[in-house]
C-alpha atoms as a PDB file:
ATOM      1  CA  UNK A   1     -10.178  15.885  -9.773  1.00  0.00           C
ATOM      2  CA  UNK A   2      -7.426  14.288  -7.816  1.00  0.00           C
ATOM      3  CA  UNK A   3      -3.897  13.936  -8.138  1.00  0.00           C
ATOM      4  CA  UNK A   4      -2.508  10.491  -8.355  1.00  0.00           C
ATOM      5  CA  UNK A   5      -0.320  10.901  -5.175  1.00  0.00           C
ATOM      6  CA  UNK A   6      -3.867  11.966  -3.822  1.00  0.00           C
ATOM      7  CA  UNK A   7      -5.596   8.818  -5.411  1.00  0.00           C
ATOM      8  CA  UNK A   8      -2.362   6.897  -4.088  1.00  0.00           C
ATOM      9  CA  UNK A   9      -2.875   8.109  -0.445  1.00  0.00           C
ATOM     10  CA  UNK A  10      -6.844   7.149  -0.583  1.00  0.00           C
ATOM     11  CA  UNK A  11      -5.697   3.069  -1.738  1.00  0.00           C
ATOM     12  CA  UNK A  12      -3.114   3.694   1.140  1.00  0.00           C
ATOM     13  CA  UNK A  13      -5.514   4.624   3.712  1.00  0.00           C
ATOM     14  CA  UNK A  14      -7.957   1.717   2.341  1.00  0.00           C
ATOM     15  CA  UNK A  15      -5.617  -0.768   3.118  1.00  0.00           C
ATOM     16  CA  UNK A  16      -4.940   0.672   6.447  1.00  0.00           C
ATOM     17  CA  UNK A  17      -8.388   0.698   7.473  1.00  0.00           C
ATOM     18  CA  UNK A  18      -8.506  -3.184   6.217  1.00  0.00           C
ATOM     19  CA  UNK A  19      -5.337  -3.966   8.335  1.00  0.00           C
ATOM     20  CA  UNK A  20      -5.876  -1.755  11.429  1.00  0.00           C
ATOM     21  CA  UNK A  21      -7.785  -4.556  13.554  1.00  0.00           C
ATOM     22  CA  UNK A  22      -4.926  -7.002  12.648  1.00  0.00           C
ATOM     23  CA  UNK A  23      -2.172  -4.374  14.153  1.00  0.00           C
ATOM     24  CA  UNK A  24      -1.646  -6.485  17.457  1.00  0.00           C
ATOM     25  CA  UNK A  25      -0.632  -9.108  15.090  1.00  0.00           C
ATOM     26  CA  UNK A  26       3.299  -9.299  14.066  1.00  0.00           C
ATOM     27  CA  UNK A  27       2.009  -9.409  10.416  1.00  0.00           C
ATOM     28  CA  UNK A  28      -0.326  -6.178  11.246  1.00  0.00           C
ATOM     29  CA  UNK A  29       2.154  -4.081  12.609  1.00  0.00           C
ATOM     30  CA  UNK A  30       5.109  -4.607   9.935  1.00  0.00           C
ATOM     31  CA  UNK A  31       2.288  -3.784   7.343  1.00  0.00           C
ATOM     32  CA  UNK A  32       0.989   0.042   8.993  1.00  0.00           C
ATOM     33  CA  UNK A  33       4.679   0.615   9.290  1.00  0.00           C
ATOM     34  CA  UNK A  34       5.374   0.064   5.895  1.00  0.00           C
ATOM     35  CA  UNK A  35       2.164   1.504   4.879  1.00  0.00           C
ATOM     36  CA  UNK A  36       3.164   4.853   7.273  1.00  0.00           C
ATOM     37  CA  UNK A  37       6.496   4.849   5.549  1.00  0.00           C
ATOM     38  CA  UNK A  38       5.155   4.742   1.934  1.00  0.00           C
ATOM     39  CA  UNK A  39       2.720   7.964   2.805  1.00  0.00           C
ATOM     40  CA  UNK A  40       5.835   9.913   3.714  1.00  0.00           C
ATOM     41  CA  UNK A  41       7.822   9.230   0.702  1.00  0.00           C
ATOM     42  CA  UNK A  42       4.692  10.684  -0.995  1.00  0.00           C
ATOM     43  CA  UNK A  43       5.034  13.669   0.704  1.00  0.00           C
ATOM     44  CA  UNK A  44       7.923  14.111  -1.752  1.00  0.00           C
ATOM     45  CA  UNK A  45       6.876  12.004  -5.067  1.00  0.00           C
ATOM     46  CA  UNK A  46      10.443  12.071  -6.747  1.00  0.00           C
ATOM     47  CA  UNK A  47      11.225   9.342  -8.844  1.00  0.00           C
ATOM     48  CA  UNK A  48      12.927   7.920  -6.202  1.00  0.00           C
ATOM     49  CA  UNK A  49      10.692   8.016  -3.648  1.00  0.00           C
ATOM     50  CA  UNK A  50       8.120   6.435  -5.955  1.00  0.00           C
ATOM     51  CA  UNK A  51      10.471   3.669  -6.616  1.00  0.00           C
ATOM     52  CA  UNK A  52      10.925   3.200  -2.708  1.00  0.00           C
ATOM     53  CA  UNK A  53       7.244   3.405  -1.943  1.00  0.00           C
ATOM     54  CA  UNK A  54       6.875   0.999  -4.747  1.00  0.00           C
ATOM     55  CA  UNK A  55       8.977  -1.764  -3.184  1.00  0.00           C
ATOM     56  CA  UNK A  56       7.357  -1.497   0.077  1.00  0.00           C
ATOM     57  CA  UNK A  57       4.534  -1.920  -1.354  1.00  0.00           C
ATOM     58  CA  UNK A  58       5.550  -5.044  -2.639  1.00  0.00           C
ATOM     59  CA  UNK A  59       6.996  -6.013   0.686  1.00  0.00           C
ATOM     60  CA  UNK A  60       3.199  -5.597   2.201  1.00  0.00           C
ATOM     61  CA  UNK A  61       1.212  -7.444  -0.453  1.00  0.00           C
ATOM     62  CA  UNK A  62       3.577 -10.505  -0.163  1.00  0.00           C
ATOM     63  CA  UNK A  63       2.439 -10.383   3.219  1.00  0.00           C
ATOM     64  CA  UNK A  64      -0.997  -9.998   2.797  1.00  0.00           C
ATOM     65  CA  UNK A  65      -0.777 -13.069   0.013  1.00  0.00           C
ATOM     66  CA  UNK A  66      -0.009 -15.125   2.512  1.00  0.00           C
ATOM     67  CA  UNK A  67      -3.839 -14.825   4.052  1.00  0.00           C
ATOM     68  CA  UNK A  68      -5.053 -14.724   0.466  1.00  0.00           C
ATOM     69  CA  UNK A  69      -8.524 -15.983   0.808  1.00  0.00           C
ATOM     70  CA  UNK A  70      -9.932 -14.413   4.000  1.00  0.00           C
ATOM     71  CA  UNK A  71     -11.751 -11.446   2.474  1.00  0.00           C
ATOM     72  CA  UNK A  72     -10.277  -8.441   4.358  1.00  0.00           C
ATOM     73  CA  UNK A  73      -6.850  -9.726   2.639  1.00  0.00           C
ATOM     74  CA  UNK A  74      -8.179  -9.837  -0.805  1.00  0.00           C
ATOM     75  CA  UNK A  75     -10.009  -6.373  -0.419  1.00  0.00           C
ATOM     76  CA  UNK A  76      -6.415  -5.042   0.519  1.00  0.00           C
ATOM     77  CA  UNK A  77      -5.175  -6.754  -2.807  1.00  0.00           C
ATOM     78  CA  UNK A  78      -7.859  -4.823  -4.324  1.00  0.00           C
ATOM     79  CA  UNK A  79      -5.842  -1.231  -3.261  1.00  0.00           C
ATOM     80  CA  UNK A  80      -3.030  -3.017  -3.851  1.00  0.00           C
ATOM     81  CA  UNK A  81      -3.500  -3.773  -7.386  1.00  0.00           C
ATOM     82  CA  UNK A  82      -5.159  -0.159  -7.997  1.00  0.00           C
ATOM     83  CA  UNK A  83      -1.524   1.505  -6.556  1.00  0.00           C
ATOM     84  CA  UNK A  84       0.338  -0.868  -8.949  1.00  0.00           C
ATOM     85  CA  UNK A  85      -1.375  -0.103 -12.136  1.00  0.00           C
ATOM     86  CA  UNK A  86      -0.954   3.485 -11.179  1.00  0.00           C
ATOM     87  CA  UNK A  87       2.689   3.050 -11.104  1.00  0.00           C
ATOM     88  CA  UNK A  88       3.050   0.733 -14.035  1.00  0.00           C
ATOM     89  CA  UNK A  89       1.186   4.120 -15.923  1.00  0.00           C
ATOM     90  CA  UNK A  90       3.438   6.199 -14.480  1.00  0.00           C
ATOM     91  CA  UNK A  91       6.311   4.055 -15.402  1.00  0.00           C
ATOM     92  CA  UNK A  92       7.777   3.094 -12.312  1.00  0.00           C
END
């Protein structure tokens, strides 16, 4: 069975996978960057790394909203939603 920083890292490297071919793209890149940053605050899943991960997660799906529509966006919304219920049961 999996831990939920390990189910957390799987949704992470979803979305990746989704944005990779976009990276060229302005858009792209700021999202793996955030998306790199968030797997190394889970190296270290204290509260407060959680609650930073957490907000740049937020800062990629508002990105990704903004192609809402165009399937490989609303697959990433997908993860994205999966992460966020994790953290809402975590209560972050």
């Amino acid at each position: 069975m999996s831990s939920p920083v390990e189910k957390a890292l799987e949704n992470i490297v979803a979305i990746e996978r989704i944005v990779e071919p976009y990276g060229y793209y302005p858009d792209g890149d700021a999202i793996l960057k955030d998306l790199a940053a968030i797997k190394e605050l889970l190296k270290n899943p204290t509260r407060g790394n959680l609650l930073q991960a957490l907000e740049k997660l937020k800062a990629v799906e508002n990105v990704i909203n903004q192609y809402g529509g165009y399937e490989p966006a609303e697959k990433a919304i997908e993860h994205i939603n999966i992460l966020k219920e994790m953290a809402k049961r975590h209560g972050l």
